[in-house]
N, C-alpha and C. Protein backbone atom coordinates (compact mmCIF):
# COMPACT_ATOMS: atom_id res chain seq x y z
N UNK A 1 54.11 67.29 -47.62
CA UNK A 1 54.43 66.78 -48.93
C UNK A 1 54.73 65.30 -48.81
N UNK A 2 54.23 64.19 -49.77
CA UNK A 2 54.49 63.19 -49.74
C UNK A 2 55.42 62.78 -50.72
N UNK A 3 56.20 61.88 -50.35
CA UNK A 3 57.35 61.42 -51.17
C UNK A 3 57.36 60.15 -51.45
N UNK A 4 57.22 59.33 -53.01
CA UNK A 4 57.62 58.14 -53.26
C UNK A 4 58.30 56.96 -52.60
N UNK A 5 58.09 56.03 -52.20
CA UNK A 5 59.59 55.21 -51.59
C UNK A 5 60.20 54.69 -52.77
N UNK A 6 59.83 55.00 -54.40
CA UNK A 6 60.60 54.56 -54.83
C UNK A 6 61.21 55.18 -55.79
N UNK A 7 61.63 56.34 -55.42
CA UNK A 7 62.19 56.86 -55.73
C UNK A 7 64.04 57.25 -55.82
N UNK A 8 64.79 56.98 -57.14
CA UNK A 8 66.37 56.90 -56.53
C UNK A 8 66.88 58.54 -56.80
N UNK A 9 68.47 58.42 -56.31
CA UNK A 9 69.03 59.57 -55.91
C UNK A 9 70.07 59.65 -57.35
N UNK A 10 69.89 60.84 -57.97
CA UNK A 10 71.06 60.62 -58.88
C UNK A 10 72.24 61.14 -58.56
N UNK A 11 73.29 60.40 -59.08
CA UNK A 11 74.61 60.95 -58.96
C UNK A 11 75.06 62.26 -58.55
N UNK A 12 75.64 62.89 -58.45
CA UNK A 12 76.63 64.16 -58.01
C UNK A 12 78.02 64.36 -59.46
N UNK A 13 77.66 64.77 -60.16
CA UNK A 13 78.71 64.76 -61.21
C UNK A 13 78.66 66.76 -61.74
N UNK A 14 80.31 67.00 -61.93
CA UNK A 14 81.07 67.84 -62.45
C UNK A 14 81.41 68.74 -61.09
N UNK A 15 80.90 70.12 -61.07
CA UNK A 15 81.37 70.99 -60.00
C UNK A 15 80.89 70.15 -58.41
N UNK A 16 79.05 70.05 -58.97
CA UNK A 16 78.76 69.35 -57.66
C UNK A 16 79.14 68.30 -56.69
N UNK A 17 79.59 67.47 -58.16
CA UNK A 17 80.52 66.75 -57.59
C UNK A 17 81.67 66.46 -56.95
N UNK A 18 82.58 67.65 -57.07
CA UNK A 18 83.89 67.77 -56.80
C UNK A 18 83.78 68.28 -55.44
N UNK A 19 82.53 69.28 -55.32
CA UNK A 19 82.23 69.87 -54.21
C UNK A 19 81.94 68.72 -52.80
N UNK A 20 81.35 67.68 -53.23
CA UNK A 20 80.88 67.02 -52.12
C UNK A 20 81.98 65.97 -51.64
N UNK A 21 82.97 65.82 -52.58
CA UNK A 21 83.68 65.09 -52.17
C UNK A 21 84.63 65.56 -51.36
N UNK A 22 84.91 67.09 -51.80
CA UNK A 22 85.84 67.54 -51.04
C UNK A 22 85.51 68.01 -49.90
N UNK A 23 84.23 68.19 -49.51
CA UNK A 23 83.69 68.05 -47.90
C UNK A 23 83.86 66.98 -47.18
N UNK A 24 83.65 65.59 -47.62
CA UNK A 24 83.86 63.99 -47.21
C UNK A 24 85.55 64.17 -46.83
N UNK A 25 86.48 64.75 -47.86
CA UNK A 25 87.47 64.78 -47.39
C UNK A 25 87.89 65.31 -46.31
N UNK A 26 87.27 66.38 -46.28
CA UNK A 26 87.53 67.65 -45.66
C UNK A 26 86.60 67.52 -43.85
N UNK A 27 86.14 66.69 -43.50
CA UNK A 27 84.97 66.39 -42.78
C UNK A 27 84.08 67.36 -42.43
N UNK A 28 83.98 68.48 -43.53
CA UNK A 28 82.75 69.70 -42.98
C UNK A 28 81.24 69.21 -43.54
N UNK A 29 80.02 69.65 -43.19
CA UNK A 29 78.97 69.25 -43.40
C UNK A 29 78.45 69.81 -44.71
N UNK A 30 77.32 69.34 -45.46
CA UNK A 30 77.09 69.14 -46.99
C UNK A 30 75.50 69.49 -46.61
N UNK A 31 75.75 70.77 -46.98
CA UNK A 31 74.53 71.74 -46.89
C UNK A 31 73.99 72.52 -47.92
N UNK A 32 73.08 72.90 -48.12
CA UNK A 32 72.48 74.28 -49.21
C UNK A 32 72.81 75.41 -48.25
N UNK A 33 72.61 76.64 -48.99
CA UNK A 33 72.60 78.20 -48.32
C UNK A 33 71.57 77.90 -47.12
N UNK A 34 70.46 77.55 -48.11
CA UNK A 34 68.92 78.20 -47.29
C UNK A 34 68.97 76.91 -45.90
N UNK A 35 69.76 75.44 -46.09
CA UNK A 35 69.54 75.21 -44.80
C UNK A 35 70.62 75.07 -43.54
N UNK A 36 71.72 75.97 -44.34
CA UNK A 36 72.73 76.35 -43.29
C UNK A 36 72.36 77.66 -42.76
N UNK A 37 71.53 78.16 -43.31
CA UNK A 37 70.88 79.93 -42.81
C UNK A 37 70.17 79.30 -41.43
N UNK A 38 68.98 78.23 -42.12
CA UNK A 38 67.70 77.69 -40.55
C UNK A 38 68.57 76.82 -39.78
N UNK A 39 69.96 76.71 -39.84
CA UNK A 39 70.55 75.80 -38.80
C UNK A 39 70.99 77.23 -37.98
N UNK A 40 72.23 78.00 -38.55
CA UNK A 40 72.07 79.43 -37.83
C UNK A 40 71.43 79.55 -37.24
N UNK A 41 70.11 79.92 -37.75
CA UNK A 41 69.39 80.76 -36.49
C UNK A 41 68.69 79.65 -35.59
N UNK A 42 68.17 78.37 -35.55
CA UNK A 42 67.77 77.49 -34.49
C UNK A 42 69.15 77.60 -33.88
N UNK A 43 70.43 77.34 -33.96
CA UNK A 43 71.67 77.48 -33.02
C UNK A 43 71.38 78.84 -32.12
N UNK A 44 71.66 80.31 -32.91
CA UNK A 44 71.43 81.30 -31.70
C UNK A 44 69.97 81.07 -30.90
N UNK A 45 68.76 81.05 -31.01
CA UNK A 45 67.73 80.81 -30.70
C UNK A 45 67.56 80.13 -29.46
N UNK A 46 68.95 79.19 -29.52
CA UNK A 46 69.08 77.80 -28.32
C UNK A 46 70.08 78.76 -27.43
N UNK A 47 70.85 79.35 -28.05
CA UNK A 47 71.60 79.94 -27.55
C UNK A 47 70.96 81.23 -26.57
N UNK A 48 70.19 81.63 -27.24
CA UNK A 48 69.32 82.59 -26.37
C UNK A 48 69.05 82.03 -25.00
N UNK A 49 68.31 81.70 -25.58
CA UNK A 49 66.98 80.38 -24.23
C UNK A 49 68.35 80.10 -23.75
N UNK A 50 69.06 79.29 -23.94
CA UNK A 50 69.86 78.72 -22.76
C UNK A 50 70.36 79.89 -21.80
N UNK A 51 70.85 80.74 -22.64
CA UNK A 51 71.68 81.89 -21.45
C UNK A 51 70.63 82.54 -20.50
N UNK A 52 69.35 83.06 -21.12
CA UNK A 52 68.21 83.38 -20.80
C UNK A 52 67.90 82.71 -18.99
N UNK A 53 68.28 81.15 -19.24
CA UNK A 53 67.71 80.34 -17.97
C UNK A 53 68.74 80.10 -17.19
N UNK A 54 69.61 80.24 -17.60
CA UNK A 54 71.22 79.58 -16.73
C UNK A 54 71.28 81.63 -15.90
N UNK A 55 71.02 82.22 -16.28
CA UNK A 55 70.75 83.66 -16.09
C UNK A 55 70.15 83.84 -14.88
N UNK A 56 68.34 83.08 -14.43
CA UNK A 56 67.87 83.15 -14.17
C UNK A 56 67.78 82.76 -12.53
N UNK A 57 67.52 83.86 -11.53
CA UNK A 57 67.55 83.09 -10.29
C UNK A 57 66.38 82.63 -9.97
N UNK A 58 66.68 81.51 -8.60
CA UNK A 58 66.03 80.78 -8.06
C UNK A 58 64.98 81.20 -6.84
């Protein structure tokens, strides 16, 4: 998908807004569902593979 460069970002106003600020406060990360789900599973995934090889003899 191609994207404009000139394209701007609009504001964050009412719930959304309250929401993001209070993460900035809060220092947790500012995510959707669907891409805190594909961070999940690339984390176990790494997590696999790593134990998988540290596992593994020589």
């Amino acid at each position: 998908m191609k994207y404009p460069f000139h394209t701007k970002s609009k504001p964050a106003v009412g719930e959304s807004g309250r929401k993001i600020i209070e993460a900035v406060r809060d220092c947790k990360p500012i995510v959707n569902a669907a891409a805190q789900a594909t961070i999940y599973r690339i984390v176990e995934k790494r997590k696999v593979a790593a134990s998988a090889t540290t596992c593994r003899e020589v």
